[in-house]
N, C-alpha and C. Protein backbone atom coordinates (compact mmCIF):
# COMPACT_ATOMS: atom_id res chain seq x y z
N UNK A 1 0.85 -1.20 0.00
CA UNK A 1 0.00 0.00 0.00
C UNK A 1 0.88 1.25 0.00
N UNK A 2 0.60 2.46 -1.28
CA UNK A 2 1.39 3.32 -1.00
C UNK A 2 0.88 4.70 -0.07
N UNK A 3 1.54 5.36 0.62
CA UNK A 3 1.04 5.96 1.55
C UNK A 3 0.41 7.36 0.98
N UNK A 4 -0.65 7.77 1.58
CA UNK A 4 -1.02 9.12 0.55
C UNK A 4 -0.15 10.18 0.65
N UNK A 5 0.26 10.67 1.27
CA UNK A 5 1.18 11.87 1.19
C UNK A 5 2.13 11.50 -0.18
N UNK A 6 2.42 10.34 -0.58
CA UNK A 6 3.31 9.90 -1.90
C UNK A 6 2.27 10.32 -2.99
N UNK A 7 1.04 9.59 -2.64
CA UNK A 7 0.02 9.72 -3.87
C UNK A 7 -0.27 11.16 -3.95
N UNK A 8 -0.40 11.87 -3.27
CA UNK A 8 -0.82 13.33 -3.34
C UNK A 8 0.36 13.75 -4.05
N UNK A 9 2.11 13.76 -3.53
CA UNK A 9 2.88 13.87 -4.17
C UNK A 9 3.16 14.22 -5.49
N UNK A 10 2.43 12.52 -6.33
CA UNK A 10 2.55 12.46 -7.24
C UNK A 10 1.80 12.98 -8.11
N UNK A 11 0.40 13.14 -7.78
CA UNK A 11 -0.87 14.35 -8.13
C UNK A 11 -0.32 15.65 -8.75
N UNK A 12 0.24 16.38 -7.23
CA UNK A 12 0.62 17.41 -7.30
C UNK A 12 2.19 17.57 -8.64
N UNK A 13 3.03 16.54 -8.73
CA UNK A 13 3.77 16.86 -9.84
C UNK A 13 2.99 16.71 -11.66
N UNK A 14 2.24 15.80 -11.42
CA UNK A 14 1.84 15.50 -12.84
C UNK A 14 0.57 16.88 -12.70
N UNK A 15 0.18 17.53 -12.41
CA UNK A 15 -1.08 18.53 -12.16
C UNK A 15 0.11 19.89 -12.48
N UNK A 16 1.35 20.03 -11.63
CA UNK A 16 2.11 20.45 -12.14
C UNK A 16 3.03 21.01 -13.04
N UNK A 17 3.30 19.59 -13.75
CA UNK A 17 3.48 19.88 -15.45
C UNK A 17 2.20 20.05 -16.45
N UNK A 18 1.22 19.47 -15.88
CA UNK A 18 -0.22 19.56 -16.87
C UNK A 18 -0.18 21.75 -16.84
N UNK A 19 -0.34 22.03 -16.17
CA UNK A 19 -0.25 23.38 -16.36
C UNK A 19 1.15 24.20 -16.49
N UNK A 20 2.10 23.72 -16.94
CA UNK A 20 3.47 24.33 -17.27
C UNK A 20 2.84 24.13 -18.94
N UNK A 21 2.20 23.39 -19.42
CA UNK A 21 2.01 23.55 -20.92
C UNK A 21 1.31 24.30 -21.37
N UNK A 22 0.58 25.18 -20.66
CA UNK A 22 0.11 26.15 -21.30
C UNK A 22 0.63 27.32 -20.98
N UNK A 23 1.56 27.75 -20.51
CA UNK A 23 1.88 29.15 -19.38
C UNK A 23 3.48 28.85 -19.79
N UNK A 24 3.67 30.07 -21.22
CA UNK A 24 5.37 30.01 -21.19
C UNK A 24 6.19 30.41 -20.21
N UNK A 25 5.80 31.23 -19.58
CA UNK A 25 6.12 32.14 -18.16
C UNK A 25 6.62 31.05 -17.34
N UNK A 26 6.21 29.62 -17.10
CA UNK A 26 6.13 28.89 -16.28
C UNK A 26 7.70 27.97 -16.13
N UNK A 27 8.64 28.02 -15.10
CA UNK A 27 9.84 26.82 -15.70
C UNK A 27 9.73 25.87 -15.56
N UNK A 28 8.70 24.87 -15.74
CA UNK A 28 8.67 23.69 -16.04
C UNK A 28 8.47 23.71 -16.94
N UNK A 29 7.72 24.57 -18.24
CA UNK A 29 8.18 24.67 -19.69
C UNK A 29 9.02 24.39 -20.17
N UNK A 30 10.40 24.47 -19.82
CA UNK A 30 11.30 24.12 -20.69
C UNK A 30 11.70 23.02 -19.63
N UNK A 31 12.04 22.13 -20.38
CA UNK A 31 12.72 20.89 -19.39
C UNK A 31 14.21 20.21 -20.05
N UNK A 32 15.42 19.94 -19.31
CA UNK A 32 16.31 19.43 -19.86
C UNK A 32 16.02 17.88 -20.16
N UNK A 33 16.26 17.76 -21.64
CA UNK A 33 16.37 16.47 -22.00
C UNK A 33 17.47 15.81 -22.16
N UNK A 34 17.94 14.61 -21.74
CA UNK A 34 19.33 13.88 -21.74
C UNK A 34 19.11 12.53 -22.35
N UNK A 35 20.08 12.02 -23.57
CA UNK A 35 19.94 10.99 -24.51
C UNK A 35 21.55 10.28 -24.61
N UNK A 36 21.57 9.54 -25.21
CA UNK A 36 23.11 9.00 -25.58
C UNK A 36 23.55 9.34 -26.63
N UNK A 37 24.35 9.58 -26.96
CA UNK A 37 24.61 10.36 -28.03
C UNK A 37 25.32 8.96 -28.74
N UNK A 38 25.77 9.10 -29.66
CA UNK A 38 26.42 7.93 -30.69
C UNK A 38 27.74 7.37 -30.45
N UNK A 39 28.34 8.29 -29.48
CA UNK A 39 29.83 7.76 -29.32
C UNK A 39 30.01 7.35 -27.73
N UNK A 40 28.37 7.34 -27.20
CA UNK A 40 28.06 6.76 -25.92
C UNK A 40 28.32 7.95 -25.08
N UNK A 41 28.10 8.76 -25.16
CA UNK A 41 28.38 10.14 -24.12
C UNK A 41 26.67 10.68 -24.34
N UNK A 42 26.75 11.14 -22.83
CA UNK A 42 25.36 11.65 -22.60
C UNK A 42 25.28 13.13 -23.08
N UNK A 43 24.05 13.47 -23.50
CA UNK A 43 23.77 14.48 -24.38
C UNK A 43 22.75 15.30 -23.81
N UNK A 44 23.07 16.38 -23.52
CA UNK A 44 21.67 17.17 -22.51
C UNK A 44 21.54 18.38 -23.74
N UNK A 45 20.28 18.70 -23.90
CA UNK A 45 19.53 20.10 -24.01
C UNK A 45 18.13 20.36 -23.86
N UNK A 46 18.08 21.73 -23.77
CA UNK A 46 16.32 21.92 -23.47
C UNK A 46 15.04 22.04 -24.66
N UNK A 47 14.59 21.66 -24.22
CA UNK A 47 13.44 21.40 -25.06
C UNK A 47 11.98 21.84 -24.52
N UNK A 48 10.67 21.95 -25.24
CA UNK A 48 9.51 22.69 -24.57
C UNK A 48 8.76 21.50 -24.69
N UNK A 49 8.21 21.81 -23.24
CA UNK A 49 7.23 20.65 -22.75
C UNK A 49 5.56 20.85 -23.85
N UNK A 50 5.09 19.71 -24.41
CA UNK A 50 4.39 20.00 -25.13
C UNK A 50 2.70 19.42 -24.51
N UNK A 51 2.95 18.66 -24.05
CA UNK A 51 1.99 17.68 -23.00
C UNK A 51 2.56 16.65 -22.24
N UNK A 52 1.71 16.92 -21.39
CA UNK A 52 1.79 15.90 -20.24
C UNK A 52 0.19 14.90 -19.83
N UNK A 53 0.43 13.87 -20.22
CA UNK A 53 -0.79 12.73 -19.35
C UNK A 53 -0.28 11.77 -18.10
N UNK A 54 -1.20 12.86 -17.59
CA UNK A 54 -0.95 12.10 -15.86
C UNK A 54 -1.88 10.80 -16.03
N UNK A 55 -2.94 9.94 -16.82
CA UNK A 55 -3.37 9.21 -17.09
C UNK A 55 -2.28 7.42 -17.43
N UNK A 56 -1.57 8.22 -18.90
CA UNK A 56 -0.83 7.09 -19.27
C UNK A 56 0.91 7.27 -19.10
N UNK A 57 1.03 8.38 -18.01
CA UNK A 57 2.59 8.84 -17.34
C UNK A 57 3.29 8.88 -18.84
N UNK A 58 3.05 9.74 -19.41
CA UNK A 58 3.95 10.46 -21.02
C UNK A 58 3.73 11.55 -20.59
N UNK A 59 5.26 12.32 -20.90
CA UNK A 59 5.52 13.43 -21.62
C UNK A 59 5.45 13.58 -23.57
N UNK A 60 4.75 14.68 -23.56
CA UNK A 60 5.11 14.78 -25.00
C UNK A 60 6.05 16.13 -25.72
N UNK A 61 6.90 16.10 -26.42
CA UNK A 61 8.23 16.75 -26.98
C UNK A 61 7.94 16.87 -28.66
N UNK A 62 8.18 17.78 -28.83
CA UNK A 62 8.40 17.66 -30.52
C UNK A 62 9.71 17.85 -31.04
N UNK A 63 9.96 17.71 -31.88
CA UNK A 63 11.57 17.68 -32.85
C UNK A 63 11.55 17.24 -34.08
N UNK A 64 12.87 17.70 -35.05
CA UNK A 64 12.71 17.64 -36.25
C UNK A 64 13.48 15.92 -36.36
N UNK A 65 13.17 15.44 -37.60
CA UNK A 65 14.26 14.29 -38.24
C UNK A 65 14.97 14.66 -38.25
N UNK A 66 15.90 15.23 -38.62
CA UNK A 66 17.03 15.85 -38.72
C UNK A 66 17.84 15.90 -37.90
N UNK A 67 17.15 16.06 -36.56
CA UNK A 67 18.41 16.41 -35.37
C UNK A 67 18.71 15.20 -35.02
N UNK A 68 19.71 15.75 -34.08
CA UNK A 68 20.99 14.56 -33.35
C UNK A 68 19.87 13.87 -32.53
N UNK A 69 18.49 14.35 -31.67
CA UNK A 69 18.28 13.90 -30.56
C UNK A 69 16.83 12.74 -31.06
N UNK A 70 16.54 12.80 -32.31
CA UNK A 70 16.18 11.98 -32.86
C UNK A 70 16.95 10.49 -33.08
N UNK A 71 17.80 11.12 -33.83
CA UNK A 71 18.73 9.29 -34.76
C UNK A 71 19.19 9.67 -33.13
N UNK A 72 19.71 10.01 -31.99
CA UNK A 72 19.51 9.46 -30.86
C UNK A 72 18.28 8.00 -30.27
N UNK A 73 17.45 8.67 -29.86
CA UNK A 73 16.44 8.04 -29.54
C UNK A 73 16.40 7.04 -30.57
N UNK A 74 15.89 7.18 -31.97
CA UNK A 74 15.74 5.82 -32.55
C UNK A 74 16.98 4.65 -32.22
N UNK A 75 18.07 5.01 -31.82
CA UNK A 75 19.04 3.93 -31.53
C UNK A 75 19.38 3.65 -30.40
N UNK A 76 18.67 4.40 -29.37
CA UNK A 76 18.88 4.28 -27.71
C UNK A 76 17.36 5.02 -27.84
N UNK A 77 16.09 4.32 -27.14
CA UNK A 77 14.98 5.24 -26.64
C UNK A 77 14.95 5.42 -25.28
N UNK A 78 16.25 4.85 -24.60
CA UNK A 78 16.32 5.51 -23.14
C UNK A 78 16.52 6.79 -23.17
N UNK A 79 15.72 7.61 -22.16
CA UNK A 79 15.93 9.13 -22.12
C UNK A 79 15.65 9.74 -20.66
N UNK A 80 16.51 11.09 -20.19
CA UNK A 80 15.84 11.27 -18.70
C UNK A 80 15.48 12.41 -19.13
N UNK A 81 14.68 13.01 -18.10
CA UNK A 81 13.95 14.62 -17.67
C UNK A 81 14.51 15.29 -16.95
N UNK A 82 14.81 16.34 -16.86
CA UNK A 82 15.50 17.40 -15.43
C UNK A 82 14.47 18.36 -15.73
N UNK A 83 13.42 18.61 -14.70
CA UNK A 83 12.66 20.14 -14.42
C UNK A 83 12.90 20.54 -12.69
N UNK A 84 13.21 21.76 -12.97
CA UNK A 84 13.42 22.41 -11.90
C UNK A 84 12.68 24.07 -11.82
N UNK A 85 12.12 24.05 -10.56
CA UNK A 85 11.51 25.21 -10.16
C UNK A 85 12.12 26.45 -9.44
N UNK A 86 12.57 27.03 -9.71
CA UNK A 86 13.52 28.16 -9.09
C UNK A 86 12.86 28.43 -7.75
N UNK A 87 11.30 28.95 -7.99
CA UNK A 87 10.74 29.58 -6.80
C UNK A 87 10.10 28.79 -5.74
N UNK A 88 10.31 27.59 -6.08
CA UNK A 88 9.94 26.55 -4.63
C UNK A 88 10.89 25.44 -4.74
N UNK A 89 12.39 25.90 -5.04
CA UNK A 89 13.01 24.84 -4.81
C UNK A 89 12.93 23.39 -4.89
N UNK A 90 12.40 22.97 -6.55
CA UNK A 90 11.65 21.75 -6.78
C UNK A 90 12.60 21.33 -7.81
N UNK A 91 13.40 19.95 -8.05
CA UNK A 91 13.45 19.39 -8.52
C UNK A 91 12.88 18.07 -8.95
N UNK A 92 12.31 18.09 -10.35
CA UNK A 92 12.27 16.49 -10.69
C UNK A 92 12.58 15.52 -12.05
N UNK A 93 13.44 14.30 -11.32
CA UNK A 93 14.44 13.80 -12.20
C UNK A 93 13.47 12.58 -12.95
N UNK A 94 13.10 12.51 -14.31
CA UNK A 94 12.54 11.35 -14.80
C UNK A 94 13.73 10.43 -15.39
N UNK A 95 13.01 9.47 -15.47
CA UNK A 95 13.63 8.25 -16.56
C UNK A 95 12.74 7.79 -17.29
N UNK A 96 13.01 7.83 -18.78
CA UNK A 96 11.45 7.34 -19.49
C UNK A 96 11.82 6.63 -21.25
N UNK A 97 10.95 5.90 -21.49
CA UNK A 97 11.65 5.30 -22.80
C UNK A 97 10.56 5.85 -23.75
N UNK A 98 11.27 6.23 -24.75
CA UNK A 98 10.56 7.42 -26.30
C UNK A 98 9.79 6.10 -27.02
N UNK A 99 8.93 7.03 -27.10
CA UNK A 99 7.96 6.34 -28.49
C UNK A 99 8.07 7.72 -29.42
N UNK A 100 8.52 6.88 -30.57
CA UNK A 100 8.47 8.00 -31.96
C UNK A 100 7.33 8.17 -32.62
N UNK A 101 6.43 9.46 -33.00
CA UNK A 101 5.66 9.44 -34.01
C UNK A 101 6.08 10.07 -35.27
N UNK A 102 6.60 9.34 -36.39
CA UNK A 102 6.93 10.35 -37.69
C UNK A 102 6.57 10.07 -38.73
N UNK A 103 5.74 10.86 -39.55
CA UNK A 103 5.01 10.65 -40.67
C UNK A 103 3.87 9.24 -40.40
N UNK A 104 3.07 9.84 -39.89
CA UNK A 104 1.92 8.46 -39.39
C UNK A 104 0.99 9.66 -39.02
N UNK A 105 -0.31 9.01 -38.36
CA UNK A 105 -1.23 10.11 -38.62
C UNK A 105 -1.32 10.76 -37.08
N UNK A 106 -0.29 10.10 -36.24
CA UNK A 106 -0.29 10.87 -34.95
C UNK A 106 0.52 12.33 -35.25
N UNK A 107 1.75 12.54 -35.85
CA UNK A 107 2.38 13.42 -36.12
C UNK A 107 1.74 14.59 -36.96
N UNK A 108 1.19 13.38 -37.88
CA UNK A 108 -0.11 14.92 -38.94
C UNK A 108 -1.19 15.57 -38.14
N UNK A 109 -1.76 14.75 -37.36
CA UNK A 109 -2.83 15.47 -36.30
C UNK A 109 -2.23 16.35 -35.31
N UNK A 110 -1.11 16.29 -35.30
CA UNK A 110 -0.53 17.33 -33.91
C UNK A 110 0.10 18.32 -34.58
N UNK A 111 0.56 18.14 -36.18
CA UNK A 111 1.53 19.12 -36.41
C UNK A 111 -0.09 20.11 -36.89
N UNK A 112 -0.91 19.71 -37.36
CA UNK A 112 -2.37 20.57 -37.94
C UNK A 112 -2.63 21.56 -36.69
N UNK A 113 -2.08 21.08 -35.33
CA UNK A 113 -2.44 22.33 -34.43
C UNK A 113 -1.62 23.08 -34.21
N UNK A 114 -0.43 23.11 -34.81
CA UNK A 114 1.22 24.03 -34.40
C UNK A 114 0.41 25.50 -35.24
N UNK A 115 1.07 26.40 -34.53
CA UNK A 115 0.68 28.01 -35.41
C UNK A 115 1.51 27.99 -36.50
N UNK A 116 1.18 29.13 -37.33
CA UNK A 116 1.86 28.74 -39.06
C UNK A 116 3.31 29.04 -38.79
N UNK A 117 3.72 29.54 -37.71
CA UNK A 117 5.11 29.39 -37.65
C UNK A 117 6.14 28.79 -36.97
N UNK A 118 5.16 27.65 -36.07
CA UNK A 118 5.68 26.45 -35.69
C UNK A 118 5.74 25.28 -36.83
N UNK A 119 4.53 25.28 -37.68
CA UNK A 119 4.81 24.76 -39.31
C UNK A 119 6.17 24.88 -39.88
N UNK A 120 6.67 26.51 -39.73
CA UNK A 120 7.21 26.37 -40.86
C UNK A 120 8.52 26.54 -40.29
N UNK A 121 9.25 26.33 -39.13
CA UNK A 121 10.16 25.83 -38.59
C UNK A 121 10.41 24.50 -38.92
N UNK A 122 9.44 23.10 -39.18
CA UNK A 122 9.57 22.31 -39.80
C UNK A 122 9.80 21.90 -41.08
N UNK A 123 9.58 22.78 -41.84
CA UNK A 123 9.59 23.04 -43.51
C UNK A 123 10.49 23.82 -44.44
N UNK A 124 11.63 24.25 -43.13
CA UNK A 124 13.12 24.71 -43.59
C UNK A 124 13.59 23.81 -44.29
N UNK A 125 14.61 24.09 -45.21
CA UNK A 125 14.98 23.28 -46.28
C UNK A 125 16.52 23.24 -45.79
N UNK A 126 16.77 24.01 -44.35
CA UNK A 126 18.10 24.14 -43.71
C UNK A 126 18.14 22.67 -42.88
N UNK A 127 19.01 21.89 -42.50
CA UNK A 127 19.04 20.87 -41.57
C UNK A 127 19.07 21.30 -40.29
N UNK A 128 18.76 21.17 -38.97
CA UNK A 128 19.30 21.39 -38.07
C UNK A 128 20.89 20.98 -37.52
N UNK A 129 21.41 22.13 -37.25
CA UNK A 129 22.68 20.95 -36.88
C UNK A 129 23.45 21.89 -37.85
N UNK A 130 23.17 22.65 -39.16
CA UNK A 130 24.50 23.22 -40.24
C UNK A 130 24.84 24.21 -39.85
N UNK A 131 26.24 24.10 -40.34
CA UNK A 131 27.36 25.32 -39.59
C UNK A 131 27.08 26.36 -40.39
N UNK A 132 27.29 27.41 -39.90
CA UNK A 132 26.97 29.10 -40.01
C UNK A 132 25.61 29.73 -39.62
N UNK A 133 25.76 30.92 -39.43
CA UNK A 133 24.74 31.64 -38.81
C UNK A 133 23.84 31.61 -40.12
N UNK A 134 22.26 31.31 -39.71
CA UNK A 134 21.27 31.62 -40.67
C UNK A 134 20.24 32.41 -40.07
N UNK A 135 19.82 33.38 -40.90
CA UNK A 135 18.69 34.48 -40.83
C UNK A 135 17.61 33.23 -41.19
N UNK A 136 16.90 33.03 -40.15
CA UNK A 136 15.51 31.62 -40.59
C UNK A 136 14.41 32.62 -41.79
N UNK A 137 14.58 34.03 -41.54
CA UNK A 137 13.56 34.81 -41.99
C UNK A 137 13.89 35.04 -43.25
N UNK A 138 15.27 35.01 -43.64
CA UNK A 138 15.93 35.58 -44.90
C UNK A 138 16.27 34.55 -45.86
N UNK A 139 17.47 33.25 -45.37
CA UNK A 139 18.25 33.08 -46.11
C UNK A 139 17.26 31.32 -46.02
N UNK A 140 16.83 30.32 -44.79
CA UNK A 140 16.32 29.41 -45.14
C UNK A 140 14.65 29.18 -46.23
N UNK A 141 14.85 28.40 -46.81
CA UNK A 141 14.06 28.16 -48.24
C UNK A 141 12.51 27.12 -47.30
N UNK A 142 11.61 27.48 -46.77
CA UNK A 142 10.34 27.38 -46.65
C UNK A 142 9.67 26.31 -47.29
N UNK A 143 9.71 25.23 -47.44
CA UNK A 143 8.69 24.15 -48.29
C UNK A 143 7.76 23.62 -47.54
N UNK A 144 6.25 23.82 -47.76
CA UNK A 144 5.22 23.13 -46.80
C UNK A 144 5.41 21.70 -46.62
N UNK A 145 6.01 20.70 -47.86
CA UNK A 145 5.60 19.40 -47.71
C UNK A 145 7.22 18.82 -46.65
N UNK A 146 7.73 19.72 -46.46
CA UNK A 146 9.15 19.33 -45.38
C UNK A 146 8.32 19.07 -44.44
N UNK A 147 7.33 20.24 -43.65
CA UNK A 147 6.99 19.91 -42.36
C UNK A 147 6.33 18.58 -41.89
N UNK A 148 5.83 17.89 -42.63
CA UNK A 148 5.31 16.93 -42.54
C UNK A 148 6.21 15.26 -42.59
N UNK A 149 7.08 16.05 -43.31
CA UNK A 149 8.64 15.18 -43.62
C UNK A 149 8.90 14.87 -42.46
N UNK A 150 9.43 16.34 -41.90
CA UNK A 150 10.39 16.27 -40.95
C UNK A 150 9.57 16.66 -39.38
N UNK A 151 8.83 17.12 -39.24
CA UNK A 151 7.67 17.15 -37.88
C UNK A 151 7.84 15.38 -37.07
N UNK A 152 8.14 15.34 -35.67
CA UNK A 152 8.32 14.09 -34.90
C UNK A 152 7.51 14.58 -34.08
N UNK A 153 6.51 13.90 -33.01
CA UNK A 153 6.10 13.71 -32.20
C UNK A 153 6.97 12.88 -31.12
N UNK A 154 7.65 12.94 -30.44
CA UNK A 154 8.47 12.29 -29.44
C UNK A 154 7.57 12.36 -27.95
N UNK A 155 6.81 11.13 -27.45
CA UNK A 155 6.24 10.76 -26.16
C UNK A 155 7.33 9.79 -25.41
N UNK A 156 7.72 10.67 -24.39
CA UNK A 156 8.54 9.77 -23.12
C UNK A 156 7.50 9.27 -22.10
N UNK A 157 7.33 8.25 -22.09
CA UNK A 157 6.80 7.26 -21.51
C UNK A 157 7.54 6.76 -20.02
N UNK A 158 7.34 7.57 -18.92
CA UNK A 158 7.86 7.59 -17.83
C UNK A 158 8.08 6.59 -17.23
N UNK A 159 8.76 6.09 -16.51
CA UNK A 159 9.04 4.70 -15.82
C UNK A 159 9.72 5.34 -14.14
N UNK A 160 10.30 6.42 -13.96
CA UNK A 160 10.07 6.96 -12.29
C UNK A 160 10.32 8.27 -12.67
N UNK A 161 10.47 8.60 -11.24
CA UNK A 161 10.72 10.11 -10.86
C UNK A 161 10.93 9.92 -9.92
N UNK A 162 12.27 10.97 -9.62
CA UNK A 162 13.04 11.13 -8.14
C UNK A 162 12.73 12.91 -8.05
N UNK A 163 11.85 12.85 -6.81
CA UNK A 163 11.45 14.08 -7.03
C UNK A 163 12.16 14.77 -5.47
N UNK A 164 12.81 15.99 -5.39
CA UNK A 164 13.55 16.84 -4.32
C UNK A 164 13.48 17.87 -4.37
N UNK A 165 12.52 18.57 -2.89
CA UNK A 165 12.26 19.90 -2.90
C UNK A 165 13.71 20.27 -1.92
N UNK A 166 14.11 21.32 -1.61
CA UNK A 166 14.91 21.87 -0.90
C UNK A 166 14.62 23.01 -0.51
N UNK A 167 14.47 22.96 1.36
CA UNK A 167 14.10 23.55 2.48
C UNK A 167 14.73 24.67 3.49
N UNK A 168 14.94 25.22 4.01
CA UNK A 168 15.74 25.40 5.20
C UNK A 168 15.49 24.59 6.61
N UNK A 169 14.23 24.43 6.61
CA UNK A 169 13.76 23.61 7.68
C UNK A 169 14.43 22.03 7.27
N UNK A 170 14.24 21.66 6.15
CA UNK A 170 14.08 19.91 6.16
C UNK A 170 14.46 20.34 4.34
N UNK A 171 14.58 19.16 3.78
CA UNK A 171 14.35 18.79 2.43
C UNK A 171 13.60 17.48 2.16
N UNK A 172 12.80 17.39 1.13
CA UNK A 172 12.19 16.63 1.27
C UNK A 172 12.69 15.83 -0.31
N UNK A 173 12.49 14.43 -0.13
CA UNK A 173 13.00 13.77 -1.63
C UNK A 173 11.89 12.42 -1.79
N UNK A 174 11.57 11.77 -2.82
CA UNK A 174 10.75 10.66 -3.26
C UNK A 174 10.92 10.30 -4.24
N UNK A 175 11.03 8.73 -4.63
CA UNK A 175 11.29 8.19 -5.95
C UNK A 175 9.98 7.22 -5.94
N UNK A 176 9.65 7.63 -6.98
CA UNK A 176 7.84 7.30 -7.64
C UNK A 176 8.51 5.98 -9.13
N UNK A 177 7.86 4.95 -8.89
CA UNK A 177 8.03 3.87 -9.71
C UNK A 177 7.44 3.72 -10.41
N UNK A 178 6.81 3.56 -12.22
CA UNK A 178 5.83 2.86 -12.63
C UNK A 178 6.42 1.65 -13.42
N UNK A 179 4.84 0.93 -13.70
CA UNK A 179 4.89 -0.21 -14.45
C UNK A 179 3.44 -0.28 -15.41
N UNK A 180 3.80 -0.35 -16.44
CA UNK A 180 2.29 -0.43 -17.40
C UNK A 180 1.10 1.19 -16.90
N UNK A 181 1.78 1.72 -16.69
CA UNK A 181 0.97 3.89 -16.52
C UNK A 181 0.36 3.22 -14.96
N UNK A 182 1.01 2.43 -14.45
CA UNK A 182 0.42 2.70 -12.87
C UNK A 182 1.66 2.60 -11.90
N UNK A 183 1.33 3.51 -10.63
CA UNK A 183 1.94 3.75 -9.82
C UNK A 183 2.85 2.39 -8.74
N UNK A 184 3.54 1.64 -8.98
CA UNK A 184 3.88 0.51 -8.32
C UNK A 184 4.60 0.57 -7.20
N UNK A 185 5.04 2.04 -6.74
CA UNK A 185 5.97 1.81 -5.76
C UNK A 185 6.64 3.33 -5.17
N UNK A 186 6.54 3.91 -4.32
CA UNK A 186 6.76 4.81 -3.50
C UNK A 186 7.40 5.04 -2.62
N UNK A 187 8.50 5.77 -2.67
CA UNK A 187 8.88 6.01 -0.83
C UNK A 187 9.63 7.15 -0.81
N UNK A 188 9.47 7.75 0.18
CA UNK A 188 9.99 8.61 1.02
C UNK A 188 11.80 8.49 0.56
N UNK A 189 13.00 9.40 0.75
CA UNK A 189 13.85 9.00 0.92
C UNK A 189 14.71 9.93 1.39
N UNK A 190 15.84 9.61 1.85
CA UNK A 190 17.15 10.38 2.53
C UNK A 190 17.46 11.21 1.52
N UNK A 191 17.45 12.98 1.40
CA UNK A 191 17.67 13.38 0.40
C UNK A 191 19.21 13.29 0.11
């Protein structure tokens, strides 16, 4: 039996990120993502939280084909989370394995709600990743049928969270377990 103060816990983080996705203002918006990179070295950068289901424990991420953190994931879909809260001293650390959506009709239904200039960030004819400075407004070449090319849906599919607030009084820390989007295991721990 897990104890409620864990279950509330865990409420309160997934209720948490459910409203960092709408509120850019918010820093759980941007969250560090960490992957393996190809020569086996870990690879961190930030990325914008796109959804969260506290239902089936996914995060959802978008990214182009093109980038490194893609042909990442397709060859390692282990991946972690780092979000941290400046103003209540909240950290929380995921571990979660990627499901890819690209060119299938999950990716076309999500890219149909991006604004026309989240579109057409996908529909650069520039790669991500090429050397020299580019004016996106000036010098990259715009093709509608790229975005659809190159548009990924990336869902991390959570498997825990080590979550640590930091106090003056106390600090408080918990590592939250799942198995199949349910909660299997809880506890308290020595931060």
């Amino acid at each position: 039996m897990i104890e409620k103060s864990l279950i509330s816990l865990e409420n309160e983080i997934w209720n948490a990120l459910h409203a960092a996705v709408s509120d850019p203002q918010n820093p759980l918006r941007t969250v560090c993502l960490s992957t393996t990179g190809m020569d086996g070295f870990p690879e961190s950068r930030i990325v914008v939280l796109r959804r969260a289901y506290h239902a089936s424990k996914t995060i959802e991420i978008h990214t182009d084909s093109r980038s490194e953190k893609y042909r990442q994931l397709i060859s390692n879909p282990n991946a972690s989370l780092l979000f941290y809260d400046p103003k209540n001293q909240r950290q929380v650390r995921m571990r979660a394995a990627a499901m890819i959506d690209h060119q299938n009709p999950v990716s076309f239904q999500v890219l149909d709600t991006l604004s026309a200039h989240g579109k057409n960030l996908y529909g650069l004819d520039t790669d991500p990743g090429t050397k020299g400075k580019i004016d996106i407004q000036k010098s990259a070449n715009y093709v509608e049928e790229n975005s659809k090319k190159h548009f990924v849906v990336i869902r991390l599919k959570i498997l825990s969270i080590d979550f640590l607030e930091l106090n003056r009084a106390f600090h408080k820390r918990a590592i939250l377990s799942y198995q199949d989007s349910s909660l299997v295991s809880a506890s308290w721990m020595m931060p």
